[in-house]
N, C-alpha and C. Protein backbone atom coordinates (compact mmCIF):
# COMPACT_ATOMS: atom_id res chain seq x y z
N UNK A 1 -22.39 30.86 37.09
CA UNK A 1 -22.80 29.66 36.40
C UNK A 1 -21.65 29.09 35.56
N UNK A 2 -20.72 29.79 34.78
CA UNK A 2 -20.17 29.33 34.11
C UNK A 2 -18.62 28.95 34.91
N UNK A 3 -18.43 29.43 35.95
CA UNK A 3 -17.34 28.72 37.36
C UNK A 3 -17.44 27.34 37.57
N UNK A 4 -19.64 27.15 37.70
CA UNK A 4 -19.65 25.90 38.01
C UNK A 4 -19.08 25.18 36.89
N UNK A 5 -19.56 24.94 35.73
CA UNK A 5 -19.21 24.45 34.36
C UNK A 5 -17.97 24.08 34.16
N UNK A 6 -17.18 25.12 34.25
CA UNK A 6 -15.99 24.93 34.15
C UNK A 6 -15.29 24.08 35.19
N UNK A 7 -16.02 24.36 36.78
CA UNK A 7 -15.20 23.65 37.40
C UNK A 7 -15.43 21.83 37.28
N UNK A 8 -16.69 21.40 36.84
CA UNK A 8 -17.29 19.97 36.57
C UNK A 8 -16.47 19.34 35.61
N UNK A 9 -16.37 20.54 34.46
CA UNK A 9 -15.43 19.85 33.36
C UNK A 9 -13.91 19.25 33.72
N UNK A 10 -13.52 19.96 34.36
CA UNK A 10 -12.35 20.01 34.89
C UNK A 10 -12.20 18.63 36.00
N UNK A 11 -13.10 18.47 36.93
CA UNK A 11 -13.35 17.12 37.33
C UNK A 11 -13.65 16.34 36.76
N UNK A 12 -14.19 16.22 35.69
CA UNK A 12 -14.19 15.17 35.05
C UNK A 12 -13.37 14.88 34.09
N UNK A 13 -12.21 15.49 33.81
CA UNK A 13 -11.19 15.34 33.10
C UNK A 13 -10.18 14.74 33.68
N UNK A 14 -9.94 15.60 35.08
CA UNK A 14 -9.40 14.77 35.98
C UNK A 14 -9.42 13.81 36.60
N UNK A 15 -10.98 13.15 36.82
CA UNK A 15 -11.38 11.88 37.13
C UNK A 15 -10.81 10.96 35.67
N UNK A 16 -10.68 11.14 34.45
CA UNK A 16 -10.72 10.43 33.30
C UNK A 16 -9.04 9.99 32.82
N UNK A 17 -7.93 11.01 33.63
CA UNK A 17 -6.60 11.30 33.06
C UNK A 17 -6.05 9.66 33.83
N UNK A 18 -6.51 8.35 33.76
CA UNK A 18 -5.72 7.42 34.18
C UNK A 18 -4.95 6.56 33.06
N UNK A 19 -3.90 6.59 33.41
CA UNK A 19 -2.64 5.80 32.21
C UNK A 19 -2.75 4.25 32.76
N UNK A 20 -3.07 4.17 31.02
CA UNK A 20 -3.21 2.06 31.76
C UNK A 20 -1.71 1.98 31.96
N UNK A 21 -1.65 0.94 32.13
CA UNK A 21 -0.04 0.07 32.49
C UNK A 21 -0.01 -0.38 31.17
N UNK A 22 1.57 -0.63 31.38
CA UNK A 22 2.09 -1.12 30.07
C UNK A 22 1.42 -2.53 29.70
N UNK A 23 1.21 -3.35 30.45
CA UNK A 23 0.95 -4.68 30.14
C UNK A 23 -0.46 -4.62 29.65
N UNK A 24 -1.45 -3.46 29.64
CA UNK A 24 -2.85 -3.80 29.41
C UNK A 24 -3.41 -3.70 27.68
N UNK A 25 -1.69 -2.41 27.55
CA UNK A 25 -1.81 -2.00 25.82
C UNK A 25 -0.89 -2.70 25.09
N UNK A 26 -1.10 -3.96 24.46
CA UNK A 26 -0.75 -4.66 23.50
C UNK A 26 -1.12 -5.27 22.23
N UNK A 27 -0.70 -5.45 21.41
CA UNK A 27 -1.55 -5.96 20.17
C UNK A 27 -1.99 -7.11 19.76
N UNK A 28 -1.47 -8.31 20.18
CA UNK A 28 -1.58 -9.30 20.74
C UNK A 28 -1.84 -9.95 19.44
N UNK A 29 -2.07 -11.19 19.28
CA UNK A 29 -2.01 -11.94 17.93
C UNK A 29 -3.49 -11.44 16.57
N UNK A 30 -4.13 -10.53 17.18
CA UNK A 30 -5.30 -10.13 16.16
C UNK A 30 -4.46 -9.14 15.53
N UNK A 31 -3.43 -8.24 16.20
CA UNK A 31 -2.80 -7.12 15.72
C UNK A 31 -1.33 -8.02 14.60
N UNK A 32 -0.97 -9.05 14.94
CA UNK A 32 0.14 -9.75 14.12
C UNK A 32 -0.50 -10.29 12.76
N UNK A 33 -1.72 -10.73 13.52
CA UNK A 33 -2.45 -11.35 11.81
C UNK A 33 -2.71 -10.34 10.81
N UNK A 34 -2.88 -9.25 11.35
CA UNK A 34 -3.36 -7.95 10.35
C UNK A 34 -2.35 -7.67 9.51
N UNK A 35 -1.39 -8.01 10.31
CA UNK A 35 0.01 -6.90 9.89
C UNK A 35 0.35 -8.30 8.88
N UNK A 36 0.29 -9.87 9.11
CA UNK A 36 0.69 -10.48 8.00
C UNK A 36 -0.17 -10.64 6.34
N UNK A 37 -1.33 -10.72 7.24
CA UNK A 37 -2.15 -10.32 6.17
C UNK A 37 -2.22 -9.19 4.59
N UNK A 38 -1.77 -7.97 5.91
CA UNK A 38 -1.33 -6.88 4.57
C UNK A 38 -0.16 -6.81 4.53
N UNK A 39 0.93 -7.73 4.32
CA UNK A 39 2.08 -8.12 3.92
C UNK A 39 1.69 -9.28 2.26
N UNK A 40 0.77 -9.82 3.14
CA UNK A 40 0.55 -10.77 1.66
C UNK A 40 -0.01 -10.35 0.89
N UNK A 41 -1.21 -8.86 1.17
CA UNK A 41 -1.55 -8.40 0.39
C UNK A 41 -0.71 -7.86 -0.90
N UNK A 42 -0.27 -6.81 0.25
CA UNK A 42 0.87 -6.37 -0.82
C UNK A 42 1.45 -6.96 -1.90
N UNK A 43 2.41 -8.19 -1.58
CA UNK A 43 2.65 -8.89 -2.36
C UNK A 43 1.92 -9.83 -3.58
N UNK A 44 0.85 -10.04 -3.22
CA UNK A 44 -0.18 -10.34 -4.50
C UNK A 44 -0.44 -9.32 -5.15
N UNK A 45 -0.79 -8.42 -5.03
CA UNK A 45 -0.59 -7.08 -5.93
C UNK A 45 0.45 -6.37 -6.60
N UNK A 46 1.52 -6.76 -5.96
CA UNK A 46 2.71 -6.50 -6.75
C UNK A 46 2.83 -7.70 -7.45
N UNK A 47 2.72 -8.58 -7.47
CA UNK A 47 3.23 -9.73 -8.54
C UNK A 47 2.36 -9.81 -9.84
N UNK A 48 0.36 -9.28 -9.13
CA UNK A 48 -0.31 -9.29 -10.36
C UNK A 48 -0.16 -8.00 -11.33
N UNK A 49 0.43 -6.95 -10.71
CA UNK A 49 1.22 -5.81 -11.32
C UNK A 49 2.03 -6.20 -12.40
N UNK A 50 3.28 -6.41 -11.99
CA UNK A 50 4.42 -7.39 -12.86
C UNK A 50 3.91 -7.99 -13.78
N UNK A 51 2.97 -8.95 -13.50
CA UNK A 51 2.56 -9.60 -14.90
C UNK A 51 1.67 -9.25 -15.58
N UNK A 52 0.53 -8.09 -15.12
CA UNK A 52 0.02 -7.35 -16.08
C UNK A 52 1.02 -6.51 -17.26
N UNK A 53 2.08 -5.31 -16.40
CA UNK A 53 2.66 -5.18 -17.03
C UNK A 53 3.84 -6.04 -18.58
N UNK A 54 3.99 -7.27 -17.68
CA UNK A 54 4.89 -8.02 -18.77
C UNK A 54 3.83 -8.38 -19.72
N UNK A 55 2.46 -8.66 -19.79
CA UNK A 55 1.78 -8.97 -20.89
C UNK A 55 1.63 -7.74 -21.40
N UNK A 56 1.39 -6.69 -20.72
CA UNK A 56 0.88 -5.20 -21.65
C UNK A 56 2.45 -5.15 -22.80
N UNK A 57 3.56 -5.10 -22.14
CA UNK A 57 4.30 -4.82 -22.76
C UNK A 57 4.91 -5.78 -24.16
N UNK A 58 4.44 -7.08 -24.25
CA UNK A 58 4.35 -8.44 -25.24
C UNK A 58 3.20 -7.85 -25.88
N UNK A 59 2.83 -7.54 -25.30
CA UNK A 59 1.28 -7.05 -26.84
C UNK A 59 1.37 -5.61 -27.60
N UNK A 60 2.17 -5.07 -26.98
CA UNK A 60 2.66 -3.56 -27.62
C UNK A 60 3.37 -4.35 -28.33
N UNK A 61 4.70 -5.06 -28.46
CA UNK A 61 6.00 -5.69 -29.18
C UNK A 61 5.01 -6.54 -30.64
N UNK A 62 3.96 -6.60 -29.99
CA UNK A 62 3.09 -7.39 -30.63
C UNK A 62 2.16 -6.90 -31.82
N UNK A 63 2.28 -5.61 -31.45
CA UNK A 63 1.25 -4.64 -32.46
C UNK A 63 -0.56 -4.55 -32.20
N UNK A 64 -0.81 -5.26 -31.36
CA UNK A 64 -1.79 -4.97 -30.72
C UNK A 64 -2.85 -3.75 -30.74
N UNK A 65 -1.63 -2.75 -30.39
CA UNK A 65 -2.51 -1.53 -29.64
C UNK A 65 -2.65 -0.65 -30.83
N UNK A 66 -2.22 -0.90 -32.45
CA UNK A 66 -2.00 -0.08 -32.89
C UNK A 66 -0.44 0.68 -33.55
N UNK A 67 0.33 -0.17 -32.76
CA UNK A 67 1.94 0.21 -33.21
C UNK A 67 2.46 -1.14 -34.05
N UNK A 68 3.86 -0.68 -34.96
CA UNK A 68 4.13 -1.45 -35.64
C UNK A 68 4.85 -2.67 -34.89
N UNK A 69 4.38 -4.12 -35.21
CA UNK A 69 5.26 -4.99 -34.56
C UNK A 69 7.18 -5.08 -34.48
N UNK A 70 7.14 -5.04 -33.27
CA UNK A 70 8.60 -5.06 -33.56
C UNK A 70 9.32 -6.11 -34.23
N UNK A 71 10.30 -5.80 -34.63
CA UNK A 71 11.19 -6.79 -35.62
C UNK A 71 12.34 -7.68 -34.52
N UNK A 72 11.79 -8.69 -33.92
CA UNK A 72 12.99 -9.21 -33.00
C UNK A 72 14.53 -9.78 -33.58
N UNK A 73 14.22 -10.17 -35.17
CA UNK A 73 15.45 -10.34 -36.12
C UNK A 73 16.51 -9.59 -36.15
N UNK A 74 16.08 -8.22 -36.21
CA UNK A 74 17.36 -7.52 -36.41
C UNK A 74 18.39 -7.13 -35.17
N UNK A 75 19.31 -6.79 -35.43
CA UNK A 75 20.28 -6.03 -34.34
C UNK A 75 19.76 -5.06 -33.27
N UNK A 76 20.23 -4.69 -32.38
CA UNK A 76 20.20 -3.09 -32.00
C UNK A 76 20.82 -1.91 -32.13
N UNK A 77 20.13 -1.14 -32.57
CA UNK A 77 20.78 -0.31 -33.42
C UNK A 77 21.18 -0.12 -34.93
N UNK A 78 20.89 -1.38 -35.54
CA UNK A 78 20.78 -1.59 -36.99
C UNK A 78 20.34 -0.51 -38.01
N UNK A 79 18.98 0.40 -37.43
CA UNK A 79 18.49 1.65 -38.37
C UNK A 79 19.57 2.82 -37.67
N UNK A 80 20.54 2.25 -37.10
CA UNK A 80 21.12 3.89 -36.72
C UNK A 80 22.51 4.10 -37.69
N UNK A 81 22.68 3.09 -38.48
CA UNK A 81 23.57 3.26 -39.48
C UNK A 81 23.23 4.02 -40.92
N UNK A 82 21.86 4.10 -41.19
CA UNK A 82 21.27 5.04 -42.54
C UNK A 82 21.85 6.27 -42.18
């Protein structure tokens, strides 16, 4: 019983092993739109990144969160002379 089994499987694996042709597997313009699509994604997310960050970091300078506002008047390095 298990000869037969094995041998069915085996035909039908072998009935199944056909390689399309090159011309049948392509991506064709549904596969280009995807790929531009999450190109633009990307890029809207990185830009709304960037400017989250540049406001997070204006509102820290800002005293916002709890820290002292920074002093944009002075030098750099000015407290490293005490």
């Amino acid at each position: 019983m298990h000869a037969v089994a094995v041998t069915a499987v085996h035909a039908l694996l072998a009935a199944e092993d056909k390689k399309p042709e090159d011309n049948d597997v392509v991506a064709g313009w549904t596969g280009f739109v995807v790929f531009v699509v999450l190109i633009l994604a990307v890029a809207v997310i990185g830009w709304a990144l960037t400017r989250s960050l540049r406001n997070a970091g204006r509102a820290k300078d800002a005293g916002m969160y709890g820290d002292e506002p920074v002093d944009t008047t002075q030098e750099p390095g000015a407290d490293d002379a005490k």
